[in-house]
PDB file of N, CA and C in Angstrom:
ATOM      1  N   UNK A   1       0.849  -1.179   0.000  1.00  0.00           N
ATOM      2  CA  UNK A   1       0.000   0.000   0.000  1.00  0.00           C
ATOM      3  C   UNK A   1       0.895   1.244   0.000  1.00  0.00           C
ATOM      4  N   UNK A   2       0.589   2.173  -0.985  1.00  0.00           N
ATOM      5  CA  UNK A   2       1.804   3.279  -1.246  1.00  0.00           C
ATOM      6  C   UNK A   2       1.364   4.261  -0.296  1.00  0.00           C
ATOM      7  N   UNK A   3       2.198   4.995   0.155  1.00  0.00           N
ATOM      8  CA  UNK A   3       1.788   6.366   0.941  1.00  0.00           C
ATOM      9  C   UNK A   3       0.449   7.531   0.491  1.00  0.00           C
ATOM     10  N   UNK A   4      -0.651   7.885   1.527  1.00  0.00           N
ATOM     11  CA  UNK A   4      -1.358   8.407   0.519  1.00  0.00           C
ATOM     12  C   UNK A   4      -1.082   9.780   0.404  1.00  0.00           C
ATOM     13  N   UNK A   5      -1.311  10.189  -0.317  1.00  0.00           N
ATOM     14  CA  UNK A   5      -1.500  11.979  -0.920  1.00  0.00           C
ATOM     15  C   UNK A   5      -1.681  12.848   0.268  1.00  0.00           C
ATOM     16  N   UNK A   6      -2.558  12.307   1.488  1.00  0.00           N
ATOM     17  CA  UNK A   6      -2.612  13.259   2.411  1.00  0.00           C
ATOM     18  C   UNK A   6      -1.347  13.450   3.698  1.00  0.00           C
ATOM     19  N   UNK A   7      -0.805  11.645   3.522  1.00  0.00           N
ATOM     20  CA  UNK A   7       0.253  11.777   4.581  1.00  0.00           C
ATOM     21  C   UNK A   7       1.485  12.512   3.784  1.00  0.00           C
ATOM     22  N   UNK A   8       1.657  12.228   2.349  1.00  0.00           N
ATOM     23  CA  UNK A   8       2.951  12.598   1.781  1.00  0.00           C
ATOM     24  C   UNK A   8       2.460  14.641   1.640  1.00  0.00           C
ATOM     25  N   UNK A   9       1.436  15.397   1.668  1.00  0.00           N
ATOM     26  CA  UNK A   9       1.080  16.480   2.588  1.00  0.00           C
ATOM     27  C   UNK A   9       1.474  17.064   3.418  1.00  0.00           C
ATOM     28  N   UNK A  10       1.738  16.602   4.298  1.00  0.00           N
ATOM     29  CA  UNK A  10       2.067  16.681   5.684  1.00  0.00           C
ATOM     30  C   UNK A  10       3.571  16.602   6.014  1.00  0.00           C
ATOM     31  N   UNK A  11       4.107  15.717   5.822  1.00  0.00           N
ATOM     32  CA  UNK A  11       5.756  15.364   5.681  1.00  0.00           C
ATOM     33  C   UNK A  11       6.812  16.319   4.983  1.00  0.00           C
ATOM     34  N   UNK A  12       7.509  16.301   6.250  1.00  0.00           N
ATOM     35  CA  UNK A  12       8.566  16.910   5.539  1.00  0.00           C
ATOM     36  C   UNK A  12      10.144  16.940   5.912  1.00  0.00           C
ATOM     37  N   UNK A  13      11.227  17.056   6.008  1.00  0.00           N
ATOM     38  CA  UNK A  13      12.568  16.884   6.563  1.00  0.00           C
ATOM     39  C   UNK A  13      12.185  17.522   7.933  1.00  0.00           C
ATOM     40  N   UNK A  14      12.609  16.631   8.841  1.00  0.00           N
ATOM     41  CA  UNK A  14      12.546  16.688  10.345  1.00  0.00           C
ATOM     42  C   UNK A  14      13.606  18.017  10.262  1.00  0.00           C
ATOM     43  N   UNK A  15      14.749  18.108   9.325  1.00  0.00           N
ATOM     44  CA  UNK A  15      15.370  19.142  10.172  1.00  0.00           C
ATOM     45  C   UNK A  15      15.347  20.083   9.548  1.00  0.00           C
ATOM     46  N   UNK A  16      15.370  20.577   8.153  1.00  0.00           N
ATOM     47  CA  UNK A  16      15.214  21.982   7.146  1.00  0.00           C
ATOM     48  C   UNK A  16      13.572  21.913   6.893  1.00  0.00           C
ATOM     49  N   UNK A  17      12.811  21.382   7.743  1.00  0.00           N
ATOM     50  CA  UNK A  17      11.227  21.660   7.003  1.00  0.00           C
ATOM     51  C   UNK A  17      10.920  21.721   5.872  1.00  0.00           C
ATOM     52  N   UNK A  18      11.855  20.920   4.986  1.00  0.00           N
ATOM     53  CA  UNK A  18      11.664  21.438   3.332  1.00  0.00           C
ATOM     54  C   UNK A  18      10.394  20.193   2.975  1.00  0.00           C
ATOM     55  N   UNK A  19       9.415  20.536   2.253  1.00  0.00           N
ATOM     56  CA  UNK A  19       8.508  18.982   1.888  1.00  0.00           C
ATOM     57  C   UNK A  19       9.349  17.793   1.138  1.00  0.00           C
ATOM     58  N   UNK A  20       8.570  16.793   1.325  1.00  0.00           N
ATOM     59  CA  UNK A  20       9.256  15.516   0.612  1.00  0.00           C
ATOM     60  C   UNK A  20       8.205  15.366  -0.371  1.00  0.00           C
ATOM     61  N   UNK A  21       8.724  14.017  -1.533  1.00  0.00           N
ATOM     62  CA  UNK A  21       8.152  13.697  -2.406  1.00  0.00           C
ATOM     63  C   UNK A  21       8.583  12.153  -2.956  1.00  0.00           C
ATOM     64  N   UNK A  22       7.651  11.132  -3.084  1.00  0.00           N
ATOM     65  CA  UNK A  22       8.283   9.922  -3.208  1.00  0.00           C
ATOM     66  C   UNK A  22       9.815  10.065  -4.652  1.00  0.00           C
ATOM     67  N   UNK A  23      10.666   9.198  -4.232  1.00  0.00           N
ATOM     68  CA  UNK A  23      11.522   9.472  -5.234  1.00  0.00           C
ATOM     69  C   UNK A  23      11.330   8.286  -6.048  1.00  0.00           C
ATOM     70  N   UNK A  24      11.271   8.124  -7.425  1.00  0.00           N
ATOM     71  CA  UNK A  24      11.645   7.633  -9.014  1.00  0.00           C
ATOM     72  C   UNK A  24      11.683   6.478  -8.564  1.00  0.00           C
ATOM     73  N   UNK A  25      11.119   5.680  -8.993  1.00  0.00           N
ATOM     74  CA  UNK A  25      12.003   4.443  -9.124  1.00  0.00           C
ATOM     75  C   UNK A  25      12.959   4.022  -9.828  1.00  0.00           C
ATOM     76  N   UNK A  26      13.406   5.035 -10.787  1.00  0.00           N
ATOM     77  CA  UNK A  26      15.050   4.736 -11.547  1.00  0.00           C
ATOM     78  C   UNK A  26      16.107   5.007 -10.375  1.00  0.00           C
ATOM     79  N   UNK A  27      15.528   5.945 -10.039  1.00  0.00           N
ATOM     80  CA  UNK A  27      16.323   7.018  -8.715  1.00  0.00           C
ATOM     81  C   UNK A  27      16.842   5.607  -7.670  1.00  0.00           C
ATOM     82  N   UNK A  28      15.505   4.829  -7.224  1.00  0.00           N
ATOM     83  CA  UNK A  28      16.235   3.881  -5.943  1.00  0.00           C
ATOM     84  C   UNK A  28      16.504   2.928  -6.340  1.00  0.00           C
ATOM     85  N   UNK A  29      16.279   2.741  -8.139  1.00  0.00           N
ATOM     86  CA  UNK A  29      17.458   1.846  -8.467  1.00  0.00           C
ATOM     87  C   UNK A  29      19.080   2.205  -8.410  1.00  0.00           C
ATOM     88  N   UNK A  30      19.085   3.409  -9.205  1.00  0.00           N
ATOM     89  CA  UNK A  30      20.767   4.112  -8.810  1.00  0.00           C
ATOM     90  C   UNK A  30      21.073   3.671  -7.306  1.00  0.00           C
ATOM     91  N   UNK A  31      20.040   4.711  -6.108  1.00  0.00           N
ATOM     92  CA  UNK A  31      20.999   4.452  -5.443  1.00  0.00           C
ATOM     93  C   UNK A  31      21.163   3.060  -4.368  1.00  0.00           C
ATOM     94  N   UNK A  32      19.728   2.148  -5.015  1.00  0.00           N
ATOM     95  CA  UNK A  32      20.927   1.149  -4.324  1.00  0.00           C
ATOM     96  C   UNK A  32      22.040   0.010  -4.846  1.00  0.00           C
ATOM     97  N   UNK A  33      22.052   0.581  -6.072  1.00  0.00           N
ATOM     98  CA  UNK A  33      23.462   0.298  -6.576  1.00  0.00           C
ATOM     99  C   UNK A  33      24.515   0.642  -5.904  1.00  0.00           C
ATOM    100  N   UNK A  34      24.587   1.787  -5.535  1.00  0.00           N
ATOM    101  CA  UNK A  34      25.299   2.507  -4.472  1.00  0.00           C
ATOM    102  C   UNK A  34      25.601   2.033  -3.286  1.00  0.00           C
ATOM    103  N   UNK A  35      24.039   1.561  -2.716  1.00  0.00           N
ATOM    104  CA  UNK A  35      24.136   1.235  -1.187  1.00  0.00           C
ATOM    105  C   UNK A  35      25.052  -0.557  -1.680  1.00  0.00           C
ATOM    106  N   UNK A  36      24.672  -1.152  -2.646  1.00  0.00           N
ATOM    107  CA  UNK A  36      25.517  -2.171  -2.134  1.00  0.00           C
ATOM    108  C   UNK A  36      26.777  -2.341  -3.061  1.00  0.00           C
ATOM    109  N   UNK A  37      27.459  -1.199  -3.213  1.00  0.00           N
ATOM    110  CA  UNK A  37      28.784  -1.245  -3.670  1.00  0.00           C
ATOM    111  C   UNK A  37      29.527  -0.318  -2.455  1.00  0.00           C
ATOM    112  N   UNK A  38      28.297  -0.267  -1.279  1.00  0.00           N
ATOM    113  CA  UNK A  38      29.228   0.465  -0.218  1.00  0.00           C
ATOM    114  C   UNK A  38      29.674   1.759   0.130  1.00  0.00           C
ATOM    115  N   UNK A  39      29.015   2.359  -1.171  1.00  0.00           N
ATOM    116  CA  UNK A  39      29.301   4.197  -1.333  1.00  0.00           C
ATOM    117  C   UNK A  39      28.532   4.957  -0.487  1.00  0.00           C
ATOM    118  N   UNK A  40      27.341   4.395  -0.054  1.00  0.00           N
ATOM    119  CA  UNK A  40      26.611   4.783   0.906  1.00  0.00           C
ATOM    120  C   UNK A  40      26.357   5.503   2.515  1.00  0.00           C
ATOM    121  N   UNK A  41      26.703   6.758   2.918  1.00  0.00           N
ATOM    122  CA  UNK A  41      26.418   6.573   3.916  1.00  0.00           C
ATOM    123  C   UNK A  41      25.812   7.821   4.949  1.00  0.00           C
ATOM    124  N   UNK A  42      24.951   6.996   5.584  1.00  0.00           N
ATOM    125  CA  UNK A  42      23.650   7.940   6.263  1.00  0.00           C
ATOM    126  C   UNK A  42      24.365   9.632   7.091  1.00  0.00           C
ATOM    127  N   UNK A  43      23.532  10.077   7.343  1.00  0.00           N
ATOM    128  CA  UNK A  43      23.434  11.235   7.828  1.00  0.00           C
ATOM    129  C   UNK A  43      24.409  11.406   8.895  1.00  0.00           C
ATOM    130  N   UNK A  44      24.555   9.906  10.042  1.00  0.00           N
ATOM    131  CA  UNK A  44      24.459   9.691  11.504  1.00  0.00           C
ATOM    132  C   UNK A  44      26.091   8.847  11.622  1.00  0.00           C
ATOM    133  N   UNK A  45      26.115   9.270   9.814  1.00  0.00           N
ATOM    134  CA  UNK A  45      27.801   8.029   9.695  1.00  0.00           C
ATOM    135  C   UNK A  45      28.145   6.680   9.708  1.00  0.00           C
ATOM    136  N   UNK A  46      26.806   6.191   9.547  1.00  0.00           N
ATOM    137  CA  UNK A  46      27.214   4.494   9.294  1.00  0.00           C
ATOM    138  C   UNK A  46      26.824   4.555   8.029  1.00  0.00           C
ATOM    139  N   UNK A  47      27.526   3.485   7.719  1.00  0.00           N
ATOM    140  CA  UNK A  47      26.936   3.164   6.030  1.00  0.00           C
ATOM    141  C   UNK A  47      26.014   2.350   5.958  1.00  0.00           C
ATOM    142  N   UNK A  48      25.174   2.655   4.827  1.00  0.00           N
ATOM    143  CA  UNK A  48      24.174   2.015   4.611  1.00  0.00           C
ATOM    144  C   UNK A  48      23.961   0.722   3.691  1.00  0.00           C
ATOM    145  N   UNK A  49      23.173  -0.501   4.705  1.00  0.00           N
ATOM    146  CA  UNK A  49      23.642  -1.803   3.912  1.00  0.00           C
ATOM    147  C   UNK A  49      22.208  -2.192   3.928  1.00  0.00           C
ATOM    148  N   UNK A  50      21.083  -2.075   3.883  1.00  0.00           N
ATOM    149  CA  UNK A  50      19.921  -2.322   3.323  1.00  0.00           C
ATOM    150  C   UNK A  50      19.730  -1.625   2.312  1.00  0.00           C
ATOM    151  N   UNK A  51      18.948  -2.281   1.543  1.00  0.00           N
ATOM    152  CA  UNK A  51      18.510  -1.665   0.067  1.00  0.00           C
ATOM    153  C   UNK A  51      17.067  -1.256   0.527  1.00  0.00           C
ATOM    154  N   UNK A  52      16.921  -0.271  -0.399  1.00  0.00           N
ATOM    155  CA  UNK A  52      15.536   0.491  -0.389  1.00  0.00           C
ATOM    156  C   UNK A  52      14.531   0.327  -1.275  1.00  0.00           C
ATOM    157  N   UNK A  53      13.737  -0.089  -0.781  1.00  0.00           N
ATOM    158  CA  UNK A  53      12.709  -0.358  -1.602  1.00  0.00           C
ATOM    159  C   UNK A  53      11.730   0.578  -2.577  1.00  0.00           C
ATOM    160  N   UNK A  54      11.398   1.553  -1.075  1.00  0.00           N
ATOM    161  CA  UNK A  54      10.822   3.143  -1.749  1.00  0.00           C
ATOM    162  C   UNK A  54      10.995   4.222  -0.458  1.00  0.00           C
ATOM    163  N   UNK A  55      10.853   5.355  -1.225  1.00  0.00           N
ATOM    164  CA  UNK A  55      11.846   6.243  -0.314  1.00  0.00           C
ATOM    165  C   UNK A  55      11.433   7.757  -0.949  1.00  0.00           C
ATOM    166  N   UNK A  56      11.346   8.776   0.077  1.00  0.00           N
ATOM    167  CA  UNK A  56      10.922  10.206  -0.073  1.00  0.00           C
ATOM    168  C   UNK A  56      12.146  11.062  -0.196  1.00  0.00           C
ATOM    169  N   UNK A  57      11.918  12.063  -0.929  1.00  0.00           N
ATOM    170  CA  UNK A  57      13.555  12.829  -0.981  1.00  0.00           C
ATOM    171  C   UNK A  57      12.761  14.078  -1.204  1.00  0.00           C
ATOM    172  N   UNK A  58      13.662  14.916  -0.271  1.00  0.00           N
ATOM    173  CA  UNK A  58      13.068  16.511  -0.470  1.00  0.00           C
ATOM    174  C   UNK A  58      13.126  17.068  -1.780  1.00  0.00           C
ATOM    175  N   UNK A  59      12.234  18.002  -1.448  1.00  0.00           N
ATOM    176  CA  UNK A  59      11.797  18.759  -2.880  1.00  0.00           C
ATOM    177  C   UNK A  59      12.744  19.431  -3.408  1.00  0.00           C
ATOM    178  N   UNK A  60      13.792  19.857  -2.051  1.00  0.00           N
ATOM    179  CA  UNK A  60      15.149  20.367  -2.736  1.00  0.00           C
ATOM    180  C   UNK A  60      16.136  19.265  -3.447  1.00  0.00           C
ATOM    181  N   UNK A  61      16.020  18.427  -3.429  1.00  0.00           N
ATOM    182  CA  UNK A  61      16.676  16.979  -3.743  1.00  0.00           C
ATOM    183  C   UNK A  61      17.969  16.635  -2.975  1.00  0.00           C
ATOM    184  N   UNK A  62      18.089  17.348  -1.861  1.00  0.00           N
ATOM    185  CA  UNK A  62      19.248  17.482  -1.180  1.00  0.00           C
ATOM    186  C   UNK A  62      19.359  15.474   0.195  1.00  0.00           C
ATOM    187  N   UNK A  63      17.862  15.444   0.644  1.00  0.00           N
ATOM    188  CA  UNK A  63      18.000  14.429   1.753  1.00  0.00           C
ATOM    189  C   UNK A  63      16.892  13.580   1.327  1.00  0.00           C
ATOM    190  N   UNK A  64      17.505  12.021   1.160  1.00  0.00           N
ATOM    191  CA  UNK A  64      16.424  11.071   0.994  1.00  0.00           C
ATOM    192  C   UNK A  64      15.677  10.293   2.445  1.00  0.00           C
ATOM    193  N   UNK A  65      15.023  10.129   2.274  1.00  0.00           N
ATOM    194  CA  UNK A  65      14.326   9.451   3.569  1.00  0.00           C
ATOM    195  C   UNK A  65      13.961   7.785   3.177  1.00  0.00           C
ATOM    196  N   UNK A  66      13.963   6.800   3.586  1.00  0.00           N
ATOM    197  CA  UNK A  66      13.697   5.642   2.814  1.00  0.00           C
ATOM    198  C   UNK A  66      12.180   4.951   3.715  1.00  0.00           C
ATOM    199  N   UNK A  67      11.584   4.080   3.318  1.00  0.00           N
ATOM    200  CA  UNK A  67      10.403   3.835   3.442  1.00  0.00           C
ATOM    201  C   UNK A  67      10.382   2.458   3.919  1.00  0.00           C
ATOM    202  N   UNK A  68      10.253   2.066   5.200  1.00  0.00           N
ATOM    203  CA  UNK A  68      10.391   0.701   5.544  1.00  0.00           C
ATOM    204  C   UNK A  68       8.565  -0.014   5.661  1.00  0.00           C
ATOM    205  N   UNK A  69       8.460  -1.281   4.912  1.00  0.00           N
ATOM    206  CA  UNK A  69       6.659  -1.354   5.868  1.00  0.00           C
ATOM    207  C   UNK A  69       6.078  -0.241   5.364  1.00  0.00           C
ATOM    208  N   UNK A  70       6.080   0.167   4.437  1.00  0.00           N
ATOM    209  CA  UNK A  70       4.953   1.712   4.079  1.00  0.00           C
ATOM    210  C   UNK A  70       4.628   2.428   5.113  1.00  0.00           C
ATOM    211  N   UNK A  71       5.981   2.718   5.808  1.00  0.00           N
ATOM    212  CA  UNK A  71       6.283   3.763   6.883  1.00  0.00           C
ATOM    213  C   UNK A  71       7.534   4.390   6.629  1.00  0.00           C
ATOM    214  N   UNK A  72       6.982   6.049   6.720  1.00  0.00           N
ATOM    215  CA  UNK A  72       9.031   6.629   6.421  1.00  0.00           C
ATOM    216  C   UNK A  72       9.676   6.514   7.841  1.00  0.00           C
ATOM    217  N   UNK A  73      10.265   6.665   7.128  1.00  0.00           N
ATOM    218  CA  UNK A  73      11.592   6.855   8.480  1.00  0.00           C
ATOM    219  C   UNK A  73      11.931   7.762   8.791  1.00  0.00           C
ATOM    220  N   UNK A  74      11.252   8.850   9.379  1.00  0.00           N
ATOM    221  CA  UNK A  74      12.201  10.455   9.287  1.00  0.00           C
ATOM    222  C   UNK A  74      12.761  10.903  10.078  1.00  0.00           C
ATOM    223  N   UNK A  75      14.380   9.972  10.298  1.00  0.00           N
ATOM    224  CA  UNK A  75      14.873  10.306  11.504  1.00  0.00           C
ATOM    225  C   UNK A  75      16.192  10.865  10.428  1.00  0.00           C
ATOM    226  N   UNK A  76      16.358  12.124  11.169  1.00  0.00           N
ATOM    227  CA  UNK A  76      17.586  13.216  10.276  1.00  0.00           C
ATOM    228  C   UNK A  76      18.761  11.925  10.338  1.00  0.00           C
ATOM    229  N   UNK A  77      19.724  11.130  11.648  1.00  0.00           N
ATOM    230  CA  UNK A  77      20.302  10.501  11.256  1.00  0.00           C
ATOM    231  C   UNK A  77      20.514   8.887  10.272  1.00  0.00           C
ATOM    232  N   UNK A  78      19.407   8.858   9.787  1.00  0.00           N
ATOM    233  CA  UNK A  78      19.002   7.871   9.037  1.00  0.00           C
ATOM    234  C   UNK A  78      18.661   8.373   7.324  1.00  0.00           C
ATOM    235  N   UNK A  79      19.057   9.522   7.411  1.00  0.00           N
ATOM    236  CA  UNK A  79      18.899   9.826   5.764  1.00  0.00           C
ATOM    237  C   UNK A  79      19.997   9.966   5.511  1.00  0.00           C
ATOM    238  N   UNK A  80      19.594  10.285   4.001  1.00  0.00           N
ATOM    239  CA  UNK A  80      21.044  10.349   2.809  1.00  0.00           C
ATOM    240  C   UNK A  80      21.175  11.199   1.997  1.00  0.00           C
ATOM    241  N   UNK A  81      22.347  12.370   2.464  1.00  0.00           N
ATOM    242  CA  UNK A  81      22.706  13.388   1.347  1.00  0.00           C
ATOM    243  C   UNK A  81      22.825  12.694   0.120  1.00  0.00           C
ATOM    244  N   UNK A  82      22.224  13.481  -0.458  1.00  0.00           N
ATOM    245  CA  UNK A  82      22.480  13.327  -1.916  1.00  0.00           C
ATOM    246  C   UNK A  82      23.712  13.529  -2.751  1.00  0.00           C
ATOM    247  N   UNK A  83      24.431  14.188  -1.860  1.00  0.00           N
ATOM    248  CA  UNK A  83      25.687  15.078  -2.202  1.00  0.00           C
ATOM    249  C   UNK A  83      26.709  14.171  -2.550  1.00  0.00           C
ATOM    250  N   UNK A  84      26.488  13.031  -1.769  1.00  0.00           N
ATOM    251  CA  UNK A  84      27.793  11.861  -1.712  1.00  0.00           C
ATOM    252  C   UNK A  84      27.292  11.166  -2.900  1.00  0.00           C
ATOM    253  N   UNK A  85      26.183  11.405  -3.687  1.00  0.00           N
ATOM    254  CA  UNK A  85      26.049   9.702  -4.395  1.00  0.00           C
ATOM    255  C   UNK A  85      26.366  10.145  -5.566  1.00  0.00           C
ATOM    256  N   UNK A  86      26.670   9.195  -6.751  1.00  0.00           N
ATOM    257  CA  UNK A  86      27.297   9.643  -8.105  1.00  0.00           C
ATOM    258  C   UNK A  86      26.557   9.993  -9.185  1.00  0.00           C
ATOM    259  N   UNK A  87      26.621  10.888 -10.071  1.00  0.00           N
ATOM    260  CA  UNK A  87      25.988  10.550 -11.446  1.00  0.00           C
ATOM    261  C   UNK A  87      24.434  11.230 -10.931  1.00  0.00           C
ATOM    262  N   UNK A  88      24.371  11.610  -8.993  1.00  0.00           N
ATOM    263  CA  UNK A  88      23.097  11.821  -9.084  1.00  0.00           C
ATOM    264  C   UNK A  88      22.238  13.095  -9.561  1.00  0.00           C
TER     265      UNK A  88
END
């Protein structure tokens, strides 16, 4: 069951208040190419070794949020600059 229209509304980066928006699915194919070649890594400094299934990224395209159980995760140390990943 995908996120609905009213919760993805509401949501937004716990720490710049910027809104989110589900990201591409080309998009979380890239990056978890990424996550399992190890290039990956979260906000909080561990790297990231689960793959993502589906996942919200601000409207600035700067922080992804990933989607566990058709629940986000919006904990600031559990996201992913965008800044580090390649080609993105």
């Amino acid at each position: 069951m995908p996120i609905s229209d009213d919760l993805l509304e509401i949501l937004c980066c716990p720490e710049t208040k910027v809104p989110v928006e589900m990201l591409a699915a080309d998009r979380v194919e890239k990056l978890n190419r990424q996550i399992a070649a190890g290039k990956v890594t979260a906000v909080g400094g561990e790297t990231v070794q689960k793959p993502v299934q589906e996942a919200l990224i601000t409207t600035d395209g700067k922080t992804i949020y990933r989607i566990d159980d058709n629940i986000p995760v919006m904990l600031v140390d559990q996201g992913v600059a965008t800044r580090q990943l390649e080609d993105w």
